[in-house]
Protein backbone atom coordinates (compact mmCIF):
# COMPACT_ATOMS: atom_id res chain seq x y z
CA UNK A 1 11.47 0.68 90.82
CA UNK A 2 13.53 0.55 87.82
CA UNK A 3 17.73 0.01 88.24
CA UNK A 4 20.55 0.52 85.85
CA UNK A 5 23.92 -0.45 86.27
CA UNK A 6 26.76 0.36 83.49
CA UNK A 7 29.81 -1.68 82.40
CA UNK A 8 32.36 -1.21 80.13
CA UNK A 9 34.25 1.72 80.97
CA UNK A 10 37.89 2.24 80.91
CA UNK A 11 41.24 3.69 79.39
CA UNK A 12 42.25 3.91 75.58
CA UNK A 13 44.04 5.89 73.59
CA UNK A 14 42.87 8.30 70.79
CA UNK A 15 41.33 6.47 68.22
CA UNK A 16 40.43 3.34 70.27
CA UNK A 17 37.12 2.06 70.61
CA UNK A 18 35.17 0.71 74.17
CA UNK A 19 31.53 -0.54 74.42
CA UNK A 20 29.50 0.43 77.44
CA UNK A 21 26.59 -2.18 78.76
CA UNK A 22 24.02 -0.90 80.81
CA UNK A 23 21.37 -3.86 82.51
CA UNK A 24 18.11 -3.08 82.96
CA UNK A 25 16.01 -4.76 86.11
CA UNK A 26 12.47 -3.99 87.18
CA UNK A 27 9.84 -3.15 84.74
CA UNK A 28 11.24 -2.07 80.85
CA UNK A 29 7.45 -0.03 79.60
CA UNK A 30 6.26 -0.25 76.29
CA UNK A 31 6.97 3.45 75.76
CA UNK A 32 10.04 4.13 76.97
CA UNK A 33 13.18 6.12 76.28
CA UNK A 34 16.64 5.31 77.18
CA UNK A 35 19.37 7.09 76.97
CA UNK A 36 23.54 7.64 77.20
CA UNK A 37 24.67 10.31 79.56
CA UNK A 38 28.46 11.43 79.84
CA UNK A 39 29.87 14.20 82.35
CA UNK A 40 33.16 15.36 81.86
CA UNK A 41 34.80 16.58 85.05
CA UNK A 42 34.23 20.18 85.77
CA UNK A 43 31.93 20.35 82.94
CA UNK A 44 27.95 20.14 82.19
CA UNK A 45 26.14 16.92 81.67
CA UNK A 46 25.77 16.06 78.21
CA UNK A 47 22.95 13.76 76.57
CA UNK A 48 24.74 11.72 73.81
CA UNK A 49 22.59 9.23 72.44
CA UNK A 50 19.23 7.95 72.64
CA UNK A 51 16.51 5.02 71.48
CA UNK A 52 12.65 5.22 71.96
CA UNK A 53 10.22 2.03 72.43
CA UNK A 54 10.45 2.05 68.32
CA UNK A 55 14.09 1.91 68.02
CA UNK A 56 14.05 5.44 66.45
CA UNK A 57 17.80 7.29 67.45
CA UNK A 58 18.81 10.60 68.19
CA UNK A 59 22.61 11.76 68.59
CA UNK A 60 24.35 14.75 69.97
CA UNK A 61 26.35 16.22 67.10
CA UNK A 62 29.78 15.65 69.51
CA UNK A 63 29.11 12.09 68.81
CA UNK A 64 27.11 11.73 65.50
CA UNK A 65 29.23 8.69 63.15
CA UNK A 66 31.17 7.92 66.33
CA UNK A 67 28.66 6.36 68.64
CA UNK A 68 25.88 3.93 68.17
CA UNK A 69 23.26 3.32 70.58
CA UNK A 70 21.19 0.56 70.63
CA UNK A 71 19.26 -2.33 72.58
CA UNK A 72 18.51 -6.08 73.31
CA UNK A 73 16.50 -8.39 75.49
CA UNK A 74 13.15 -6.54 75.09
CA UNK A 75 14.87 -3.06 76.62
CA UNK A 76 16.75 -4.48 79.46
CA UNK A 77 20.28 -4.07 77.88
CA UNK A 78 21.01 -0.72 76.59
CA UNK A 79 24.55 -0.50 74.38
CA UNK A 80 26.86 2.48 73.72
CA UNK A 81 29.66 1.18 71.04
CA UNK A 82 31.82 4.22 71.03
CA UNK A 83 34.63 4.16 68.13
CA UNK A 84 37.04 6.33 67.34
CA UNK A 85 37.41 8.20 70.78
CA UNK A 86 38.70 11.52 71.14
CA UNK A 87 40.42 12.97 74.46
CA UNK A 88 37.17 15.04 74.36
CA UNK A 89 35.47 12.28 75.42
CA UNK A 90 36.75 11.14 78.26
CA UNK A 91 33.67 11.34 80.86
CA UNK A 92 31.62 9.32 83.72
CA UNK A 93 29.27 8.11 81.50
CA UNK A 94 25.82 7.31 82.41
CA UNK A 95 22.49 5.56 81.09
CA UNK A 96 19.34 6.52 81.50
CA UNK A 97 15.60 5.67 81.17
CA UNK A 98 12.00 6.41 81.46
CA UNK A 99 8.69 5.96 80.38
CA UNK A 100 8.19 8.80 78.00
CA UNK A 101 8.96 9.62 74.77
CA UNK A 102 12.41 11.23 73.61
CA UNK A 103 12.54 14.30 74.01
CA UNK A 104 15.81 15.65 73.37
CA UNK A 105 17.67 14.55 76.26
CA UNK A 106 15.73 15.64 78.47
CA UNK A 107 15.45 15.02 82.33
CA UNK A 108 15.42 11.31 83.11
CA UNK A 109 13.36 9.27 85.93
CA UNK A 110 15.79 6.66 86.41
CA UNK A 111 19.85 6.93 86.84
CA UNK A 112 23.11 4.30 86.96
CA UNK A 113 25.86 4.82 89.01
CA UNK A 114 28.55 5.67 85.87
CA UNK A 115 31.50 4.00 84.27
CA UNK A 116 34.44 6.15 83.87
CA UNK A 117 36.03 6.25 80.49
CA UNK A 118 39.32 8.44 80.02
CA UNK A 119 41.19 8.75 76.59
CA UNK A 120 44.53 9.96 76.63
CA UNK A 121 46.04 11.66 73.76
């Protein structure tokens, strides 16, 4: 069984920056897809960014120049470095993973718990 567990959340102002960690433990698969998450209270879940077993990237448009995604340590460390944040974006945000190709955000095997990150205006 595969866990996540996210880091980095918090509060900034418009135009600040944050980086979000998420750690990896169990098995990382040699096809894989991870993935960034955010869901803004009251609102739909949103699939922001995410990185296949190749390193290939795919961002939501809400994000696109903003946000990079990326990864270290074979997989098990997935990275969200979020810069200049918008009140827009103030969500639980949440990574994600599983042993398929990307596919557009699509549903996702394996869930953290969230880190909350609020920008005020």
């Amino acid at each position: 069984q595969v866990q996540l567990m996210e880091s980095g959340g918090g509060s900034v102002q418009t135009g600040g920056s944050l980086r979000l960690s998420c750690v990896v433990s169990g098995y990382t698969y040699a096809k894989h897809c991870m993935a960034w998450f955010r869901h803004p209270a009251g609102k739909e879940r949103e699939g922001i960014a995410e990185i296949d077993s190749d390193g290939a990237i795919n961002y939501a448009d809400s994000v696109k120049g903003r946000f990079t995604i990326s990864k270290a340590n074979g997989g098990n460390t997935l990275y969200l470095q979020m810069n200049n944040l918008k009140p827009e974006d103030t969500a639980m945000y949440y990574c994600s993973s599983d042993h398929t190709s990307c596919e557009g955000f699509a549903d996702f095997r394996y869930w953290g718990q969230g880190t909350q990150v609020t920008v005020s205006s």
